[in-house]
Protein backbone atom coordinates (compact mmCIF):
# COMPACT_ATOMS: atom_id res chain seq x y z
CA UNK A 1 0.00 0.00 0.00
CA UNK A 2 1.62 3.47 -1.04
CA UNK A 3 2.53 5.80 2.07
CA UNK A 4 -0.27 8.88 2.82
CA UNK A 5 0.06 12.30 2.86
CA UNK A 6 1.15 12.50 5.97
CA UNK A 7 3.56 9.61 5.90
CA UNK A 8 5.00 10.55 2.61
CA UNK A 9 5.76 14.13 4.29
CA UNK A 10 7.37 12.61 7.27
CA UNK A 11 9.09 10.34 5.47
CA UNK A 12 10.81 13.00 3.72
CA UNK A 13 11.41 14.87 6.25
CA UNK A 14 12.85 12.58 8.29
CA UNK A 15 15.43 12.02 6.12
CA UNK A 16 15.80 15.49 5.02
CA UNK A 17 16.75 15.58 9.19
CA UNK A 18 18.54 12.72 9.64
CA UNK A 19 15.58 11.62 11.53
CA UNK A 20 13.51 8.21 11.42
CA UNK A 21 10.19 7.52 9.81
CA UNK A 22 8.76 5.91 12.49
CA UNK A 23 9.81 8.64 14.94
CA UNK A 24 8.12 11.06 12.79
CA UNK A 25 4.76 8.72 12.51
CA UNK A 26 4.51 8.46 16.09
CA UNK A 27 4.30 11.90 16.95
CA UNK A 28 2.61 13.45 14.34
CA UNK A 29 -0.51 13.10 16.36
CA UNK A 30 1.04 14.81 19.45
CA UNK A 31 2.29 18.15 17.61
CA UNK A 32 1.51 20.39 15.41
CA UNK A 33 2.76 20.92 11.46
CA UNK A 34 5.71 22.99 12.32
CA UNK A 35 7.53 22.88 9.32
CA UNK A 36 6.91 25.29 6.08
CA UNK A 37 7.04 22.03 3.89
CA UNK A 38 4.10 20.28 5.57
CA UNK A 39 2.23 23.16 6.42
CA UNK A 40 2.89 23.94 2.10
CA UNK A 41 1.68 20.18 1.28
CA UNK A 42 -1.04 19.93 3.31
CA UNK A 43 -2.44 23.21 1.58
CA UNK A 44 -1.56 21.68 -1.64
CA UNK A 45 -3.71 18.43 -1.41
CA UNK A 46 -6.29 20.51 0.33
CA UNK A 47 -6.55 23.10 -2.82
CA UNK A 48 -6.07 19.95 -5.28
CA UNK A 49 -8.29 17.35 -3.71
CA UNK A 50 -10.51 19.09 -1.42
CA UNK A 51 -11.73 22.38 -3.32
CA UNK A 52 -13.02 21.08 -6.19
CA UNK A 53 -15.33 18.63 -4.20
CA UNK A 54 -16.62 21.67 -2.25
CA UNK A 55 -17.23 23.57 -5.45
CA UNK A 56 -19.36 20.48 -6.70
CA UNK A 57 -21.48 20.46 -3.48
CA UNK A 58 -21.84 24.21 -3.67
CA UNK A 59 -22.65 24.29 -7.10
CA UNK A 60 -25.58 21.80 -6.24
CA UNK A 61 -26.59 24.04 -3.57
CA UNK A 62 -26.74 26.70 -5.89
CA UNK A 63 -28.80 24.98 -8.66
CA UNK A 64 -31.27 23.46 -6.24
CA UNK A 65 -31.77 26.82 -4.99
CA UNK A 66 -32.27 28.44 -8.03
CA UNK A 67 -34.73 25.53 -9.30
CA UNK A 68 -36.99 26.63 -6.05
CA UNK A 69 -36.97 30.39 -6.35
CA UNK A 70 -37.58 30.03 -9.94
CA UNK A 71 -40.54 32.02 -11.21
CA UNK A 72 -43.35 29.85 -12.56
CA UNK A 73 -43.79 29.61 -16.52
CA UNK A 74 -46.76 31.71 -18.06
CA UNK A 75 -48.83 28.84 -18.54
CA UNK A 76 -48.72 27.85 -15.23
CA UNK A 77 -49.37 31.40 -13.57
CA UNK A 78 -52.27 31.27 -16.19
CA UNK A 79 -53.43 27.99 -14.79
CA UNK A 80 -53.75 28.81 -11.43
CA UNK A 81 -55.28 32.35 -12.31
CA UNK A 82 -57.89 30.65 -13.97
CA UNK A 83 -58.49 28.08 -11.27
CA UNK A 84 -58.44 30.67 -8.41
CA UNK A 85 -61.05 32.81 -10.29
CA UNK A 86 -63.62 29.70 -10.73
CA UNK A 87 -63.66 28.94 -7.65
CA UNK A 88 -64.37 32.53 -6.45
CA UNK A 89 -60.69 33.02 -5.10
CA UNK A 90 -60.85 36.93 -6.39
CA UNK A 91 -57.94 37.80 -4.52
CA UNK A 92 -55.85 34.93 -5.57
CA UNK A 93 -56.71 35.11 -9.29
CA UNK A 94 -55.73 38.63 -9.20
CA UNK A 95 -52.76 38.48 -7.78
CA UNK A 96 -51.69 36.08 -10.96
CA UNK A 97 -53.24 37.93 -13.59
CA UNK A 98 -51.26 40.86 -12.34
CA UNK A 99 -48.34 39.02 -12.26
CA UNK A 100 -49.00 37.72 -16.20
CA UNK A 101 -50.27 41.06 -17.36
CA UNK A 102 -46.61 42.43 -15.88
CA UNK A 103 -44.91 39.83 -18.13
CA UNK A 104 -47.47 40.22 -20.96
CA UNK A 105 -49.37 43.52 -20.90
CA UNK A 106 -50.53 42.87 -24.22
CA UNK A 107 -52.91 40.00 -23.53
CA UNK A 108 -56.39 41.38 -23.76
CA UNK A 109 -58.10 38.72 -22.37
CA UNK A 110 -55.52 38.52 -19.19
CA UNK A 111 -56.68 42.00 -18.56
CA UNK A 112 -60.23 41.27 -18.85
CA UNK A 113 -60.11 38.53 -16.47
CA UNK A 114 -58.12 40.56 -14.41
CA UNK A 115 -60.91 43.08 -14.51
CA UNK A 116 -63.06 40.47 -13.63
CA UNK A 117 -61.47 39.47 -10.72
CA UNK A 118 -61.21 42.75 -9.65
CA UNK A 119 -64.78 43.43 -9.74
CA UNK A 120 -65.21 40.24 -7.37
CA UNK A 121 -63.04 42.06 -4.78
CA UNK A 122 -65.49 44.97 -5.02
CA UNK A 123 -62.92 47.17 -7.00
CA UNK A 124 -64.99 48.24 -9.77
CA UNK A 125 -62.33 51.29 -10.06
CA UNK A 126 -59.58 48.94 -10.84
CA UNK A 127 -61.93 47.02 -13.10
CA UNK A 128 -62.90 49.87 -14.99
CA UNK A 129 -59.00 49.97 -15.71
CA UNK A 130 -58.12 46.91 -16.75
CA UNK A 131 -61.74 46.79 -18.70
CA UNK A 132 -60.57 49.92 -20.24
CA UNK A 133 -57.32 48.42 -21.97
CA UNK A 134 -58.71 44.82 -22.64
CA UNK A 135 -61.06 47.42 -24.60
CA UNK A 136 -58.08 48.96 -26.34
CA UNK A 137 -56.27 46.22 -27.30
CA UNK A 138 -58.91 44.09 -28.96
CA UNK A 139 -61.64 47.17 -30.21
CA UNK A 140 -63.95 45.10 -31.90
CA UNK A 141 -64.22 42.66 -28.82
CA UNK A 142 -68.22 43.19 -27.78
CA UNK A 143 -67.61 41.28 -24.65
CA UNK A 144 -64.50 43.51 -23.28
CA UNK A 145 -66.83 46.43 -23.99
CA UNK A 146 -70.04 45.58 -22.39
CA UNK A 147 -67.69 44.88 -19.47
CA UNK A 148 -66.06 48.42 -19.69
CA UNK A 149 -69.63 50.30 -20.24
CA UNK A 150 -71.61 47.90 -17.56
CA UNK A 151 -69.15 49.15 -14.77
CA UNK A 152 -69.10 52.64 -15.90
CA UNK A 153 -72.87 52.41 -15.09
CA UNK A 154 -72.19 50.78 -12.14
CA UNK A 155 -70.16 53.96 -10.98
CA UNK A 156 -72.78 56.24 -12.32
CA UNK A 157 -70.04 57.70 -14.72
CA UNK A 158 -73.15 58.67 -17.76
CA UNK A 159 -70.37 60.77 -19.51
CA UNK A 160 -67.70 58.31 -20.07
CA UNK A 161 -70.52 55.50 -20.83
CA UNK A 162 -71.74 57.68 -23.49
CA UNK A 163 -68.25 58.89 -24.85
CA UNK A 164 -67.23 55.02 -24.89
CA UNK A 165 -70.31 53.94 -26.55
CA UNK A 166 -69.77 57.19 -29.02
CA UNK A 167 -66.90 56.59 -30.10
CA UNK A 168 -67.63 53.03 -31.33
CA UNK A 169 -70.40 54.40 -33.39
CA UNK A 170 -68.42 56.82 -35.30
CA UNK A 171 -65.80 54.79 -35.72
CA UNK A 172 -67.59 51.38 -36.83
CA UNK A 173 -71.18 52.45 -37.66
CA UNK A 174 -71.91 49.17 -35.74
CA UNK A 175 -75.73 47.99 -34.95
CA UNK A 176 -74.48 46.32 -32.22
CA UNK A 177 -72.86 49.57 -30.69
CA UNK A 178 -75.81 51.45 -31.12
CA UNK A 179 -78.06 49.02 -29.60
CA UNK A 180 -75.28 49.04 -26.72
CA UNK A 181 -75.78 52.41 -26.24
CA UNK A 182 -79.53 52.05 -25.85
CA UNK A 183 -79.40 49.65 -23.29
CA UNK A 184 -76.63 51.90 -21.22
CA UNK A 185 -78.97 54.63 -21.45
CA UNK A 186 -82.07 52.87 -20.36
CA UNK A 187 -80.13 50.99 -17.34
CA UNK A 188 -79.30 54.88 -16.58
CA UNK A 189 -82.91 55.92 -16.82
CA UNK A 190 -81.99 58.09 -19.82
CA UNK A 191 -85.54 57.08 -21.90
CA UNK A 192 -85.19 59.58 -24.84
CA UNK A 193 -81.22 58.93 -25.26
CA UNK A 194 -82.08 55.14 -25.59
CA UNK A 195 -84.94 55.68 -28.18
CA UNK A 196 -82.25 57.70 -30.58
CA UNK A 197 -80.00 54.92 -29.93
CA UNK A 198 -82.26 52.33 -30.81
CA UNK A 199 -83.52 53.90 -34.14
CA UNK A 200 -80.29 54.81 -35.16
CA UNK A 201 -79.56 51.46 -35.39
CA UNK A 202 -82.49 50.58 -37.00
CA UNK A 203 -81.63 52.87 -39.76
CA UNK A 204 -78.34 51.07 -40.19
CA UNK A 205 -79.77 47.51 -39.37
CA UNK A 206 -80.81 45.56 -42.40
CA UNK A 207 -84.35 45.60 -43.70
CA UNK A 208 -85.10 42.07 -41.98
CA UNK A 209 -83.27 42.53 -38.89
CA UNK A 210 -85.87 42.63 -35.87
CA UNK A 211 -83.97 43.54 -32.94
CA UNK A 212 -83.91 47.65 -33.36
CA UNK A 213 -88.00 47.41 -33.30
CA UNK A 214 -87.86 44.60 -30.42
CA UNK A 215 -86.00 47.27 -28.44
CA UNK A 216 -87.95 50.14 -28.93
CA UNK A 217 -91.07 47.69 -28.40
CA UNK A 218 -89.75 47.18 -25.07
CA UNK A 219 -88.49 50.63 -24.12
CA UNK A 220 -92.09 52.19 -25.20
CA UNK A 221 -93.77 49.69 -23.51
CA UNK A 222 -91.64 50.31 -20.10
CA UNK A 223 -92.73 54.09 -20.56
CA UNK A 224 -96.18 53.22 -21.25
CA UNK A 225 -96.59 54.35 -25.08
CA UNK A 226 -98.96 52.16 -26.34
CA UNK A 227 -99.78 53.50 -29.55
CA UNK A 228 -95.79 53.23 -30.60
CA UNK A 229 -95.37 49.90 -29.09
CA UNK A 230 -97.84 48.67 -31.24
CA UNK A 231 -95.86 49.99 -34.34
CA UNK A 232 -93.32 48.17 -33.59
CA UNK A 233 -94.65 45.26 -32.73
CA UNK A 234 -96.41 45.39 -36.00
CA UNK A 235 -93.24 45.23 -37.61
CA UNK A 236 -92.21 42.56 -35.79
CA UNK A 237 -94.98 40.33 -36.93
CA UNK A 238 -94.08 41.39 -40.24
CA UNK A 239 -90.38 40.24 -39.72
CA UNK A 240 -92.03 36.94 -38.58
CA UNK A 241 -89.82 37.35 -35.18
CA UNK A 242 -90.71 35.64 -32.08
CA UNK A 243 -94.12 35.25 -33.20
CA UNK A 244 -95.46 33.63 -30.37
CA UNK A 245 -94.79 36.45 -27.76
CA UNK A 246 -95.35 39.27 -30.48
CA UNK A 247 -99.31 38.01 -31.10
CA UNK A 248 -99.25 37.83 -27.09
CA UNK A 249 -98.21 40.78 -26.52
CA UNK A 250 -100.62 42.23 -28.93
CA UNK A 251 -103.65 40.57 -27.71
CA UNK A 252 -102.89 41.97 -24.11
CA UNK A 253 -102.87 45.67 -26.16
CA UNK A 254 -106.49 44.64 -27.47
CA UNK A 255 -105.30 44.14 -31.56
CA UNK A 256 -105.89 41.17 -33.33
CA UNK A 257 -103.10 39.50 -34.97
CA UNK A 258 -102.95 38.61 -38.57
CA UNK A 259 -101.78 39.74 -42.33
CA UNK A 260 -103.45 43.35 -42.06
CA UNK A 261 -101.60 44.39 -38.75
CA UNK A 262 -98.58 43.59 -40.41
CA UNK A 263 -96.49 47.06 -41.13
CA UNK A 264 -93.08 46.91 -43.09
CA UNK A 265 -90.20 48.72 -41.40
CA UNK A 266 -89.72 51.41 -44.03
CA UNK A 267 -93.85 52.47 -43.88
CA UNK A 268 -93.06 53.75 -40.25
């Protein structure tokens, strides 16, 4: 068996002395290295043998660290946002869709959700925000809109409804904007604002689409005009459209339904 360290060193010391090896084994344990040459080989095989073992475990340490602290990917972030805000967890789906929406603020439906979330909290102000650039990012989304313009109502903020539901009608001409608007002003108690909405999309709605005259139906009927309900429920007959309730509804008003009530949209 080859000599160790230790008796390699004494070995060559000893006779560097004049000394024996076995003297020099026997006290090794009972004294200190008090030569330069141990002291310099013992450093040696420490720095050769011993360092790069450390390094390994530190490096390990390091890695494993690392590999906890690591921030989750974006799919699972998204995953447990959407989880949290199923279950009702407003707080906790929040807190992830803010943490996404840092990473990506371009997702329009992160911000939505995020809105959403926020609105569960009972921060319709912070809702309104995130509503407000879901809105912006994806314009023609109906969905991120109704959000933005339902909790504008919900604030009472009529200008900003109306300048949000404004500016869609300028810029698309859209039915569906216009009948927005209608309903925004009606939830607001704003009767006369609703009717312009509703027939201004009536005039851009084509000929055989009912839902302009279904609106103002309802609107005249919640303000207790009779005589214009009954207009446009005759043009709803004539647009065949939810017959059943439409020759209902017109019994209740005393009219009997048939061919000769019918009225074409463009004879109003």
């Amino acid at each position: 068996m080859p000599p160790t360290i230790r008796e390699d060193v004494a070995q060559k010391d000893a006779h560097g002395r004049g000394g024996t090896v076995a003297g020099s084994i026997s006290h090794h344990s009972e004294r200190p290295w008090t030569t330069r040459r141990e002291a310099t080989t013992m450093t040696n095989f420490i720095k050769n043998n011993l360092r790069p073992a450390a390094l390994v475990v530190a490096s390990l340490a390091v890695a494993m660290a690392t590999g906890c602290a690591s921030k989750p990917s974006l799919g699972q972030m998204r995953t447990k946002a959407d989880v949290a805000l199923d279950r009702n967890d407003y707080a906790e789906a929040a807190r992830w869709y803010e943490q996404i929406a840092e990473r990506r603020p371009g997702y329009a439906d992160v911000r939505f959700h995020q809105g959403q979330a926020y609105l569960g909290m009972n921060e319709p102000y912070k809702a309104r925000e995130s509503f407000e650039m879901a809105a912006d990012l994806e314009p023609e989304n109906m969905a991120y809109r109704q959000a933005l313009v339902d909790t504008l109502i919900s604030l009472g903020d009529t200008d900003e409804v109306f300048a949000v539901l404004d500016r869609d009608e300028m810029q698309a001409l859209e039915v569906d904007a216009a009948l927005a608007r209608g309903d925004a002003a009606l939830e607001l108690g704003l009767a006369d604002e609703a009717e312009r909405s509703y027939k201004l999309a009536a005039s851009w709605a084509e000929r055989e689409d009912p839902r302009p005259h279904a609106k103002l139906a309802e609107l005249y009927r919640s303000i207790g005009d009779r005589l214009r309900e009954i207009e446009r429920l005759r043009v709803l007959l004539y647009l065949d459209a939810d017959k059943e309730a439409v020759e209902s509804r017109l019994r209740e008003l005393g009219e009997i339904p048939g061919p000769s009530l019918q009225m074409r949209p463009e004879d109003l």
